[in-house]
Protein backbone atom coordinates (compact mmCIF):
# COMPACT_ATOMS: atom_id res chain seq x y z
CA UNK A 1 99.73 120.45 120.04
CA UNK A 2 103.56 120.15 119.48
CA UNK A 3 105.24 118.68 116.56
CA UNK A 4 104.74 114.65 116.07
CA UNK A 5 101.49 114.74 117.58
CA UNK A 6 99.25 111.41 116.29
CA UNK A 7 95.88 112.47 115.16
CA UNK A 8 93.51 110.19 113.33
CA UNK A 9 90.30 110.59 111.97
CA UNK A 10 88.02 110.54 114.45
CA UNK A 11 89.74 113.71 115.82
CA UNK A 12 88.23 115.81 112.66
CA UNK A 13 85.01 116.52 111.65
CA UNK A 14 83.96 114.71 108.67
CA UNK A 15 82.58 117.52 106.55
CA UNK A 16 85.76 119.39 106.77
CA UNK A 17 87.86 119.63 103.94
CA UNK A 18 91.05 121.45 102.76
CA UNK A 19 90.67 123.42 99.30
CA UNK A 20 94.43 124.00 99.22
CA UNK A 21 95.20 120.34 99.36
CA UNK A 22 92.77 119.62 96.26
CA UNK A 23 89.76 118.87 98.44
CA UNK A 24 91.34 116.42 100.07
CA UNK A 25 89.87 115.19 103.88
CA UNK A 26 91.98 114.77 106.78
CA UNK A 27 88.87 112.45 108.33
CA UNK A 28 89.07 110.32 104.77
CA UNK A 29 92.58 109.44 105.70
CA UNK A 30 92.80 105.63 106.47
CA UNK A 31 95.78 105.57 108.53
CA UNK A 32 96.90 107.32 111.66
CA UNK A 33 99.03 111.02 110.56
CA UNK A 34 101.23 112.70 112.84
CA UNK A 35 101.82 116.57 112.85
CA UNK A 36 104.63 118.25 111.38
CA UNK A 37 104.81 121.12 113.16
CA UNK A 38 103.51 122.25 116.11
CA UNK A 39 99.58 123.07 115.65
CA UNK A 40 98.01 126.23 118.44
CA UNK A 41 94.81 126.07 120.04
CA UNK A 42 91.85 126.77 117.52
CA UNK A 43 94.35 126.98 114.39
CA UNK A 44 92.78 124.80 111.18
CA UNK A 45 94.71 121.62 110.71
CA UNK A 46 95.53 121.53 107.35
CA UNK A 47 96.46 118.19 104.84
CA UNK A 48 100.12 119.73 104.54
CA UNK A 49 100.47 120.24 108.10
CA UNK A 50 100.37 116.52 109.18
CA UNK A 51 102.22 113.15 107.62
CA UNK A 52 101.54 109.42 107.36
CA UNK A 53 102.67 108.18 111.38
CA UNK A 54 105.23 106.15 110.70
CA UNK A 55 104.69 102.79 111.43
CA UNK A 56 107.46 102.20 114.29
CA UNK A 57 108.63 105.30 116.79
CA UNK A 58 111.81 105.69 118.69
CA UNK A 59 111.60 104.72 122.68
CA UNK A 60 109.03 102.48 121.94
CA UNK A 61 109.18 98.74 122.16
CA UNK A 62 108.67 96.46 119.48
CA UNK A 63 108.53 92.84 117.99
CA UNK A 64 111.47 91.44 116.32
CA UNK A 65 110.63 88.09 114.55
CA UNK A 66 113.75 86.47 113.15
CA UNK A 67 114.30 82.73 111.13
CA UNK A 68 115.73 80.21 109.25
CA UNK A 69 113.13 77.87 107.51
CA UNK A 70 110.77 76.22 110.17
CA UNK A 71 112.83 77.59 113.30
CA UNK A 72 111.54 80.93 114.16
CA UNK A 73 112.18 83.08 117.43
CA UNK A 74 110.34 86.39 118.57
CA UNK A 75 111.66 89.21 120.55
CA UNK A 76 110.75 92.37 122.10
CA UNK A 77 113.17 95.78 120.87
CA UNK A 78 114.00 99.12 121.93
CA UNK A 79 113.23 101.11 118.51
CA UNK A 80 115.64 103.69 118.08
CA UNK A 81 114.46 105.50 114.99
CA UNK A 82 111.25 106.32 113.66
CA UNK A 83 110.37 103.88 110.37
CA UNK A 84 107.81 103.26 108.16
CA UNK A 85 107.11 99.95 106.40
CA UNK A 86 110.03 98.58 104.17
CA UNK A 87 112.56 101.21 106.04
CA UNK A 88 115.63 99.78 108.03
CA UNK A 89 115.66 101.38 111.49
CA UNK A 90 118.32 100.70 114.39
CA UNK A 91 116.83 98.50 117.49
CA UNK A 92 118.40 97.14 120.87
CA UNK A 93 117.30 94.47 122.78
CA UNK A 94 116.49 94.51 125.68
CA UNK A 95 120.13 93.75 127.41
CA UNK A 96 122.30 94.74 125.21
CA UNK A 97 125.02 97.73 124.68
CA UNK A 98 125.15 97.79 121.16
CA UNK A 99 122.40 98.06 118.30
CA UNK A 100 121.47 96.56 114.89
CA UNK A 101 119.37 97.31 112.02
CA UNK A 102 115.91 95.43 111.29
CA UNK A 103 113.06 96.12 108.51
CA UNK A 104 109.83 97.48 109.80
CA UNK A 105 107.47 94.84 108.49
CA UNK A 106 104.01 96.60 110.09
CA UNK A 107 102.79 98.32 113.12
CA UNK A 108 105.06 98.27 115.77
CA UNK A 109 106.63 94.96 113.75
CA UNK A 110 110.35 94.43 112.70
CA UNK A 111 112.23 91.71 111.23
CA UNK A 112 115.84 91.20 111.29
CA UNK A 113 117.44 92.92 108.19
CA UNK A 114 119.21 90.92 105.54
C-alpha cells in the first residue's frame, strides 16, 4: 500500500502486537492512522510505520463555520493542506481564485482563523 494509506483498526488483528514499539497495538489505536511509507504485500505493519490521520486532507472538501455572536454562516472548502486539530491549514471556496487560512476544529471541520 503506498505512503498515506488510512488504516484503522479493524484492518489488524487484535492479538497482534509490536515489541519494538513497547507492546503497543495498532488494533488498540482509537483513531484512524495513516502510513508513512509505503507498506509491500505481506510485510508486518509496524506502530512506527503509520501516524495519527490527520484530521482534514488536501483535495478534499470541508465545512467552514464562521460568526459573530448569534449570526453564524456555514460553508463548504477546498482543503489545501493536510491538518490536524488546532493546526491552521489553507482552504478555497468553492469560486474563488485566491485562498485563506482556517483552524481545523474536527473531522473534516474548519473554522475561520483569527
Amino acid at each position: 500500500m503506498p505512503a498515506g494509506t488510512l488504516v484503522d483498526a479493524s484492518m489488524t488483528p487484535s492479538d497482534v502486537v509490536d515489541l519494538t514499539a513497547g507492546g503497543k497495538s495498532l488494533s488498540a489505536a482509537r483513531e484512524t492512522m495513516r502510513t508513512r511509507r509505503p507498506v509491500a504485500a505481506g510485510e508486518v505493519l509496524r506502530t512506527g510505520m503509520v501516524e495519527p490521520a490527520p484530521a482534514v486532507l488536501r483535495g478534499e472538501w470541508a465545512s467552514l463555520r464562521a460568526g459573530a455572536g448569534a449570526v453564524r454562516t456555514e460553508a463548504r472548502v477546498q482543503v489545501l493542506q493536510d491538518g490536524k486539530v488546532g493546526d491552521s491549514v489553507r482552504v478555497r471556496a468553492s469560486a474563488a481564485a485566491s485562498s485563506f487560512l482556517a483552524k481545523v476544529t474536527g473531522d473534516g471541520q474548519l473554522e475561520v482563523a483569527q
